[in-house]
C-alpha atoms as a PDB file:
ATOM      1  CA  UNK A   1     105.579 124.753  95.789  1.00  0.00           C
ATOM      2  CA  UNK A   2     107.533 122.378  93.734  1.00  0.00           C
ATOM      3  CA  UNK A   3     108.309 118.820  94.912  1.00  0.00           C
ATOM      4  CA  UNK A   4     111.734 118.873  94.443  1.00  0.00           C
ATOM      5  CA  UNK A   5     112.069 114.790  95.240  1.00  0.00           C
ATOM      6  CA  UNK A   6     110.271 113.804  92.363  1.00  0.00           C
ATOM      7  CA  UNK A   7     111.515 116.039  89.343  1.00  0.00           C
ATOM      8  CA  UNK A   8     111.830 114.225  86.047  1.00  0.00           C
ATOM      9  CA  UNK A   9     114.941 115.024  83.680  1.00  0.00           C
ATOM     10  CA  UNK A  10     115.478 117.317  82.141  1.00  0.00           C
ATOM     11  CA  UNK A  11     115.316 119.407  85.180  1.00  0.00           C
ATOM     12  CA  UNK A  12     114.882 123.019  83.436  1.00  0.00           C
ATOM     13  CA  UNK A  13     113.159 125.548  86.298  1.00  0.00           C
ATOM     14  CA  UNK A  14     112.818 128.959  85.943  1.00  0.00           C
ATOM     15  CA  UNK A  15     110.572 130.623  88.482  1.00  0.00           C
ATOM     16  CA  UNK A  16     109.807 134.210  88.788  1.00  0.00           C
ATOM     17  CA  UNK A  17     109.949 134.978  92.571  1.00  0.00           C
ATOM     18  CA  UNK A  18     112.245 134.913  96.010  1.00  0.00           C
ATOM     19  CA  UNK A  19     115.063 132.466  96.049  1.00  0.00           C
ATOM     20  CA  UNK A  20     114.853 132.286  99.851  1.00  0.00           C
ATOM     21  CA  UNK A  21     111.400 130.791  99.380  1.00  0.00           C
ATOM     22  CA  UNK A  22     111.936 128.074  97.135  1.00  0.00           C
ATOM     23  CA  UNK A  23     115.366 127.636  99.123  1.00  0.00           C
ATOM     24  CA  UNK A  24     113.885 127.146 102.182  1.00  0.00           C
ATOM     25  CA  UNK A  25     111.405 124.134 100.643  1.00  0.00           C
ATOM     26  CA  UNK A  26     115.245 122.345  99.224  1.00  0.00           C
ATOM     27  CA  UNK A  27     116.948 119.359 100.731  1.00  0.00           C
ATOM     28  CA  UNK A  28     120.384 119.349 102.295  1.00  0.00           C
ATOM     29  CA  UNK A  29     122.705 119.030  98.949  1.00  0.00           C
ATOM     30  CA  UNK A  30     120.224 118.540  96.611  1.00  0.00           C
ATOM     31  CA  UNK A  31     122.443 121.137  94.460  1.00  0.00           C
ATOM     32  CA  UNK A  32     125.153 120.408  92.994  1.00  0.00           C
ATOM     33  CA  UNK A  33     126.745 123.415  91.835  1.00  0.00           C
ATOM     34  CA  UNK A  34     125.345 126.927  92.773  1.00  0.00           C
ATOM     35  CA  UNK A  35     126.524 129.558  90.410  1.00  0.00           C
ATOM     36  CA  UNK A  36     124.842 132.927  91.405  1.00  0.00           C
ATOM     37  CA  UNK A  37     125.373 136.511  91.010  1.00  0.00           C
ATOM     38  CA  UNK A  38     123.581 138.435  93.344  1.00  0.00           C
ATOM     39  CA  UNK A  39     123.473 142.154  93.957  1.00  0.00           C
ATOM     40  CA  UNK A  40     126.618 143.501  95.548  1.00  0.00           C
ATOM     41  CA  UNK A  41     125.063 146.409  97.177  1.00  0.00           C
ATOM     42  CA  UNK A  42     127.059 149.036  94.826  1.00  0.00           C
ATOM     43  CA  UNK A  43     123.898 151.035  93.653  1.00  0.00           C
ATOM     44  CA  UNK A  44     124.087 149.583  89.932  1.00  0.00           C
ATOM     45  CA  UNK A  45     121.285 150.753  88.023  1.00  0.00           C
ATOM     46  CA  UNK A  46     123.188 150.773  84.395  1.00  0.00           C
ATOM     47  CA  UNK A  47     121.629 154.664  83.847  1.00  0.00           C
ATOM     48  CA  UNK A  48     124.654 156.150  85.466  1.00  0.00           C
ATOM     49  CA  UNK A  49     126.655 155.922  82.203  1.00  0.00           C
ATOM     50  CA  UNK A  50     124.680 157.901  80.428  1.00  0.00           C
ATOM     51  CA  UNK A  51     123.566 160.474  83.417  1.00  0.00           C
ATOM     52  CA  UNK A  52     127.180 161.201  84.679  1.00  0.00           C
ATOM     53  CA  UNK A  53     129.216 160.914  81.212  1.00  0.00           C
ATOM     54  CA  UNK A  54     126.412 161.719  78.632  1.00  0.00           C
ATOM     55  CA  UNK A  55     129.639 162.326  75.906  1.00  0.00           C
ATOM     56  CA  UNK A  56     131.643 159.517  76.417  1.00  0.00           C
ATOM     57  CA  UNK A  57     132.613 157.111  73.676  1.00  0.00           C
ATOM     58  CA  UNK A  58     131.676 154.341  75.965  1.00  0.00           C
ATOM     59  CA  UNK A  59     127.812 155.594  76.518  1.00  0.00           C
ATOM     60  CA  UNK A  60     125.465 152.811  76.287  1.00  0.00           C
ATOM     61  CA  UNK A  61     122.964 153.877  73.580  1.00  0.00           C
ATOM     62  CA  UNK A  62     119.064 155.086  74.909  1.00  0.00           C
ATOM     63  CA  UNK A  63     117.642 151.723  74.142  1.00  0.00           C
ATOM     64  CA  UNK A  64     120.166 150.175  76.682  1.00  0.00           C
ATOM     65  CA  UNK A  65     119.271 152.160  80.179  1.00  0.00           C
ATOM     66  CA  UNK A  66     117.875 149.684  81.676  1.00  0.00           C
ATOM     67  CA  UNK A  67     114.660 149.561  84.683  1.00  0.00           C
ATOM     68  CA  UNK A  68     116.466 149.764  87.773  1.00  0.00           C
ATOM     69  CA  UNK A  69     116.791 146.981  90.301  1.00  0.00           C
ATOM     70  CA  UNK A  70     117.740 146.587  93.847  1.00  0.00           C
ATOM     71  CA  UNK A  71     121.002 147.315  94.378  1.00  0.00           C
ATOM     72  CA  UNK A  72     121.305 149.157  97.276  1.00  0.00           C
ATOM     73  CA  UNK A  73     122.183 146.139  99.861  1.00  0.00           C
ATOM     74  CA  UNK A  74     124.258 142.733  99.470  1.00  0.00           C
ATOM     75  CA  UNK A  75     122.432 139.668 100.316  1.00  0.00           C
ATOM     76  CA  UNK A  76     121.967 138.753 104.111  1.00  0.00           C
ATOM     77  CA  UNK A  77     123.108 136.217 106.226  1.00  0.00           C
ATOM     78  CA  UNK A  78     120.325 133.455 105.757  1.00  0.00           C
ATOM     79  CA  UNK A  79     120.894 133.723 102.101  1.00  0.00           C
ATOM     80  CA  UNK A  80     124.415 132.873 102.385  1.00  0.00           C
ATOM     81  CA  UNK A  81     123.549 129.840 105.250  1.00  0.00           C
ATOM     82  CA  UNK A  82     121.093 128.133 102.780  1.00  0.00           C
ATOM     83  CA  UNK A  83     123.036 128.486  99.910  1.00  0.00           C
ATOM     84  CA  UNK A  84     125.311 126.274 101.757  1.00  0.00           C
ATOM     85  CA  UNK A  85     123.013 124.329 103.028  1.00  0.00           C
ATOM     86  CA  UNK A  86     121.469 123.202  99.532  1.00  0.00           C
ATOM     87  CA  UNK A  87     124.033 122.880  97.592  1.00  0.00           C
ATOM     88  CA  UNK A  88     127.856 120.632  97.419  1.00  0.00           C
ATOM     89  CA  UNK A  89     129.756 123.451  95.659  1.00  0.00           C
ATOM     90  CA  UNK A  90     129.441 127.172  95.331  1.00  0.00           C
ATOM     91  CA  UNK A  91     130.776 129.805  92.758  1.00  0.00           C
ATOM     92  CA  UNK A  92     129.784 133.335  93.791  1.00  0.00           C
ATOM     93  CA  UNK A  93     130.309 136.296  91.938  1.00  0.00           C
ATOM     94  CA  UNK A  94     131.242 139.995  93.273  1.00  0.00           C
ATOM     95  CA  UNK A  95     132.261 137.530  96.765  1.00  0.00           C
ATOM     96  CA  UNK A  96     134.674 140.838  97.331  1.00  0.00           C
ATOM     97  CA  UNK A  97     131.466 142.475  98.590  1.00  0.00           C
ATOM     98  CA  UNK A  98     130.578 140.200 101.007  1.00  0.00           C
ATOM     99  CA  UNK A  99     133.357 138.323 102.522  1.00  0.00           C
ATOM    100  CA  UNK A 100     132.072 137.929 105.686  1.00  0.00           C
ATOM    101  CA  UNK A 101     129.644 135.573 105.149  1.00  0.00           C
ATOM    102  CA  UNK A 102     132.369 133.610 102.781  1.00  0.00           C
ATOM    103  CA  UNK A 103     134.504 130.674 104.654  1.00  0.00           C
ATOM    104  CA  UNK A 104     138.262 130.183 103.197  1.00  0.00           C
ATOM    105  CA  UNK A 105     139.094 129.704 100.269  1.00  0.00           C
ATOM    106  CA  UNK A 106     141.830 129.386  97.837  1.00  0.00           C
ATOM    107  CA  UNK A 107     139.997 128.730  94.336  1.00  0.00           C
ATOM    108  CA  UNK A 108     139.147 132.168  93.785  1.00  0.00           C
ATOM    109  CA  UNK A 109     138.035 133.126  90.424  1.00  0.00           C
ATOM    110  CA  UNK A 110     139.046 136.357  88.003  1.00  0.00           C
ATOM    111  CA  UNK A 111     137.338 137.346  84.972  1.00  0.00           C
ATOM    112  CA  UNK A 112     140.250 139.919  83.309  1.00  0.00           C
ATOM    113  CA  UNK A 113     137.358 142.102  81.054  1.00  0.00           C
ATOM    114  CA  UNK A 114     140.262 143.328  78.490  1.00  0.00           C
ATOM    115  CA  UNK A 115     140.039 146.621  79.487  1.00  0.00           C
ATOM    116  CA  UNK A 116     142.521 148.596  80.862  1.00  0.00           C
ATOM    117  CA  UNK A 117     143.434 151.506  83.763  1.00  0.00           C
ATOM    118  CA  UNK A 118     142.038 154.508  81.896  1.00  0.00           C
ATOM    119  CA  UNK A 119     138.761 153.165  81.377  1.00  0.00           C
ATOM    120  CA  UNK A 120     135.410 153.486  83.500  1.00  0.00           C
ATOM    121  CA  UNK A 121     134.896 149.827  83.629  1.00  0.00           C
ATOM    122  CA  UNK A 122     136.237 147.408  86.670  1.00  0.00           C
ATOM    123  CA  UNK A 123     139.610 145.995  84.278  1.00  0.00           C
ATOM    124  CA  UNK A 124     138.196 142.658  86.584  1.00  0.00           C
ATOM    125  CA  UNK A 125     135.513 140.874  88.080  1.00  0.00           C
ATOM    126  CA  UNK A 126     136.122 138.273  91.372  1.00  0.00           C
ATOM    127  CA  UNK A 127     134.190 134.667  92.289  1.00  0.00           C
ATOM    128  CA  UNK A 128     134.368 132.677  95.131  1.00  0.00           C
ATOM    129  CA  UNK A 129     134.378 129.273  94.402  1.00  0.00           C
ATOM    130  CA  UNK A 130     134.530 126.770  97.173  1.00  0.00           C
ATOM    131  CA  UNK A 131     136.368 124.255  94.832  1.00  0.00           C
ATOM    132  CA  UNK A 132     140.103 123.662  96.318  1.00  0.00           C
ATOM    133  CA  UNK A 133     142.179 124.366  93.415  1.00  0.00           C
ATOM    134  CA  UNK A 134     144.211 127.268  92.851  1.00  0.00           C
ATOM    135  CA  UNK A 135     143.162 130.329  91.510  1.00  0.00           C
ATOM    136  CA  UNK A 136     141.692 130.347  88.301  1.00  0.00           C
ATOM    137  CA  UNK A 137     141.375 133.163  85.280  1.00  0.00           C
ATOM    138  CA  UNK A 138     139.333 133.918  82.462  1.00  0.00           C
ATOM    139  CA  UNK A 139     139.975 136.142  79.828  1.00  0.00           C
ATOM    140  CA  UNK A 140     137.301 137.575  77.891  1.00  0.00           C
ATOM    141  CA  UNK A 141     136.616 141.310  76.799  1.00  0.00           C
ATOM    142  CA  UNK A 142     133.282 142.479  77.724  1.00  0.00           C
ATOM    143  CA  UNK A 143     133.048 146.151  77.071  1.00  0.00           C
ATOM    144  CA  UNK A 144     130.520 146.383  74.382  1.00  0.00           C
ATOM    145  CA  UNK A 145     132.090 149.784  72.554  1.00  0.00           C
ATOM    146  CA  UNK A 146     135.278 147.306  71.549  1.00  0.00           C
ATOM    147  CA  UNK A 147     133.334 144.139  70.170  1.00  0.00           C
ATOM    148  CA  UNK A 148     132.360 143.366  66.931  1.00  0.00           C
ATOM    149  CA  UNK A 149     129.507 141.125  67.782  1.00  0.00           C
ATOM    150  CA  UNK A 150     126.158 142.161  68.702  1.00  0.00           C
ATOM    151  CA  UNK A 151     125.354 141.459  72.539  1.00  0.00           C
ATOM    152  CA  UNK A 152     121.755 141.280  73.479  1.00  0.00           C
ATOM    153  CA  UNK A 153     122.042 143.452  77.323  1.00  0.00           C
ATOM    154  CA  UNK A 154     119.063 143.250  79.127  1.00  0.00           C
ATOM    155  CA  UNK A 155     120.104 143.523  82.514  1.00  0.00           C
ATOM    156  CA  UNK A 156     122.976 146.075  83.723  1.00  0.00           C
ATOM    157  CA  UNK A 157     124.709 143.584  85.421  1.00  0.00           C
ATOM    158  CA  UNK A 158     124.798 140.875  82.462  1.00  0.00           C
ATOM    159  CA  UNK A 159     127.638 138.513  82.297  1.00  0.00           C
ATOM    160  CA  UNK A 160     128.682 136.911  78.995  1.00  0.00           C
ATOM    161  CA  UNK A 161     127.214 133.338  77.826  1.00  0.00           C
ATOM    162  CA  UNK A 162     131.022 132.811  77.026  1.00  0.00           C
ATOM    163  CA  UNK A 163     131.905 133.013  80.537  1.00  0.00           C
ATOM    164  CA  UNK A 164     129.423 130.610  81.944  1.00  0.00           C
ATOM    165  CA  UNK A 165     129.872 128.088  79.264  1.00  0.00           C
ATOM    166  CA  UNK A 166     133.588 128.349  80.396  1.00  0.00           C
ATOM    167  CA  UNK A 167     132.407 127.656  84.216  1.00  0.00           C
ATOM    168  CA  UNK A 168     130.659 124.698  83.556  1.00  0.00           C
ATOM    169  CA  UNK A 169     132.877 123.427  81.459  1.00  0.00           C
ATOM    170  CA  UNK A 170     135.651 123.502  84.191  1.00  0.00           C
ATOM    171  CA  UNK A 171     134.092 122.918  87.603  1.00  0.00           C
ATOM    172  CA  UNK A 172     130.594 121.011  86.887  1.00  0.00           C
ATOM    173  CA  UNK A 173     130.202 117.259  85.925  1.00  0.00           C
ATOM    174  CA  UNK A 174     127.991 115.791  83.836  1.00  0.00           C
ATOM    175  CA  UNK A 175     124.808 114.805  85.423  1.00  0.00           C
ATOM    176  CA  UNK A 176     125.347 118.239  87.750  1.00  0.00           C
ATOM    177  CA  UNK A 177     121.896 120.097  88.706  1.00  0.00           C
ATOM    178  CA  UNK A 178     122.941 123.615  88.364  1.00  0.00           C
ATOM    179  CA  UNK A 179     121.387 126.791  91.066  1.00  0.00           C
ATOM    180  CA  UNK A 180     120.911 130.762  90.235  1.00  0.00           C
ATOM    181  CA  UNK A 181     119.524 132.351  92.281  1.00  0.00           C
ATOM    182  CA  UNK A 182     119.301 135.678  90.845  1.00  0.00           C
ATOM    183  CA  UNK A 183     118.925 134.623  86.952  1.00  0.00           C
ATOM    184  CA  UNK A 184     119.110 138.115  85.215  1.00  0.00           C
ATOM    185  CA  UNK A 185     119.335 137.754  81.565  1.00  0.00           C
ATOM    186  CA  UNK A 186     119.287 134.215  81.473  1.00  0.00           C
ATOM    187  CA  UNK A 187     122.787 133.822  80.264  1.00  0.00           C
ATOM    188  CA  UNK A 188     123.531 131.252  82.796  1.00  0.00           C
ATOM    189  CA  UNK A 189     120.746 129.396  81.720  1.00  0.00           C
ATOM    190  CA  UNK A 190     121.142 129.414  77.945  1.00  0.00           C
ATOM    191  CA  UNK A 191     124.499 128.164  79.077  1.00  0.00           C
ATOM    192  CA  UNK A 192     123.421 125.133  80.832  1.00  0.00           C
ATOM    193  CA  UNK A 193     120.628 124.046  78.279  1.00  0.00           C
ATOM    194  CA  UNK A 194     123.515 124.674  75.501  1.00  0.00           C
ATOM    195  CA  UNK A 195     125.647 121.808  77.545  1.00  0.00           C
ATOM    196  CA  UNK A 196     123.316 120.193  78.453  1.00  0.00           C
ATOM    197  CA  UNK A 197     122.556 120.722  82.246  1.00  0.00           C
ATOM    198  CA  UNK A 198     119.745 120.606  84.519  1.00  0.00           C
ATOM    199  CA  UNK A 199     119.292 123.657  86.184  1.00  0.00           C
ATOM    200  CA  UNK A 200     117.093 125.652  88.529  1.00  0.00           C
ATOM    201  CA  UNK A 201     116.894 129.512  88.663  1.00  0.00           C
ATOM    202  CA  UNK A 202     114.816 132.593  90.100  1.00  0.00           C
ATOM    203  CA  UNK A 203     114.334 136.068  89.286  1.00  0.00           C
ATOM    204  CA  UNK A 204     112.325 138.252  91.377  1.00  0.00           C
ATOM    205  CA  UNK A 205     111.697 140.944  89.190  1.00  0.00           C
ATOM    206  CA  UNK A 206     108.604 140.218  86.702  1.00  0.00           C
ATOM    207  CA  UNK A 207     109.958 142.684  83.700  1.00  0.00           C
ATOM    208  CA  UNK A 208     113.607 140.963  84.407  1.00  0.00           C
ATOM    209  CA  UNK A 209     112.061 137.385  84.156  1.00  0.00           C
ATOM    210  CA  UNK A 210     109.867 137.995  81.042  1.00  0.00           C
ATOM    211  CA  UNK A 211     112.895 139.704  79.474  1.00  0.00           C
ATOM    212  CA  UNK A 212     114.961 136.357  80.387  1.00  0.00           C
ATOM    213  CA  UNK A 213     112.279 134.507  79.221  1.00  0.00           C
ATOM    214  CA  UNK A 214     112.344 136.001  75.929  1.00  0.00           C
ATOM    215  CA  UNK A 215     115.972 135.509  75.279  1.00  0.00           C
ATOM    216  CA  UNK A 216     115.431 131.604  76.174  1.00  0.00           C
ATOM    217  CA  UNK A 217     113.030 131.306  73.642  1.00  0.00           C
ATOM    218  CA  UNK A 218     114.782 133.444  71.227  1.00  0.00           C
ATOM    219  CA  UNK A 219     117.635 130.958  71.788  1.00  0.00           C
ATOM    220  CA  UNK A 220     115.699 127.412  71.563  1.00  0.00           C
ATOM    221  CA  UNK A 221     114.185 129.130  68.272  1.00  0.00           C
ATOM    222  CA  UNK A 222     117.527 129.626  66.829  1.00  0.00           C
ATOM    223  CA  UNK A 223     118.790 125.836  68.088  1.00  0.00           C
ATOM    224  CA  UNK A 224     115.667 124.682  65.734  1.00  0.00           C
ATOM    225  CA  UNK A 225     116.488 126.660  63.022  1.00  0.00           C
ATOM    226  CA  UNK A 226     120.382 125.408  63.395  1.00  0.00           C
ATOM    227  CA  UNK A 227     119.244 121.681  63.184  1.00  0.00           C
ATOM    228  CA  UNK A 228     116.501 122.290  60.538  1.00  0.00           C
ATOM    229  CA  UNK A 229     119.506 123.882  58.399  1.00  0.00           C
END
């Protein structure tokens, strides 16, 4: 298990297993900012797209249905108590799901996707964020028909790099060690080693982690290439 007292900077741990494991083995505090985006218990597999609408303009193309993952229940009660417990400041997306185990809180985050009533997609996407300011919103169009850039998806429940660079840059400090617990496709960790942030994330799933793995190397290759240029 790691020795979480005597890490040397840059703190950059990624570790393919259960958060609530490592979690357990933390300090009181020792994070500074958790931002996390576990499963909200919605059934989210990212193949009903194409198995419910197979003809809509919005279908995700074959090589995007992705392995499913656990999404069938929201995280439990001991999850919530030792993110707390670890960690001076939380931001916690799809909180709407799970408000019981949230305390109050005005600072509430919205991430407005562009999108509007007619469409499949949520038009928005909610945080909690245990910071007392008032509520906060981000504006950034994330359905992938509509965008000109190519998007790399690996997970179905992928959030864009733009939006965690945007987090960090308005709630974390410099210095800040940064927690996800349920990494995904990385994007929250490309975003802190892009800043320049110690962080510390899991993933559970092996094909999810290699996958994330992948895209972090694909993106220190392309920060070489950058400064080479």
């Amino acid at each position: 298990m790691i020795d979480w007292q005597n890490l040397k900077h840059p703190i950059q741990i990624f570790e393919n297993g259960d958060c609530m494991d490592y979690m357990k083995t933390m300090p009181d505090n020792f994070i500074d900012l958790c931002i996390c985006d576990p499963p909200y218990g919605i059934n989210e597999t990212g193949q009903r797209n194409l198995a419910d609408r197979p003809t809509a303009k919005w279908r995700k193309p074959v090589s995007q249905v992705y392995k499913a993952f656990n999404d069938t229940e929201i995280p439990t009660a001991e999850y919530f108590a030792e993110l707390y417990r670890i960690s001076k400041e939380q931001i916690i997306w799809g909180a709407n799901h799970f408000v019981q185990y949230l305390p109050s809180s005005k600072g509430w985050i919205v991430w407005d996707k562009g999108v509007d009533e007619k469409e499949y997609l949520s038009m928005c996407e909610l945080a909690f964020s245990s910071f007392d300011i008032r509520v906060q919103k981000f504006e950034y169009l994330w359905a992938g028909f509509k965008k000109k850039e190519q998007i790399i998806r690996i997970h179905p429940t992928q959030k864009p790099l733009a939006l965690y660079k945007w987090l960090l840059t308005k709630y974390a400090k410099e210095g800040n060690l940064i927690l996800d617990t349920h990494v995904g496709s990385a994007s929250s960790l490309i975003a802190c080693e892009d800043m320049g942030f110690n962080y510390v994330g899991f993933e559970l799933d092996k094909d999810y982690y290699e996958a994330a793995q992948k895209r972090l190397k694909q993106f220190r290759s392309q920060l070489k290439i950058d400064f080479n240029e």
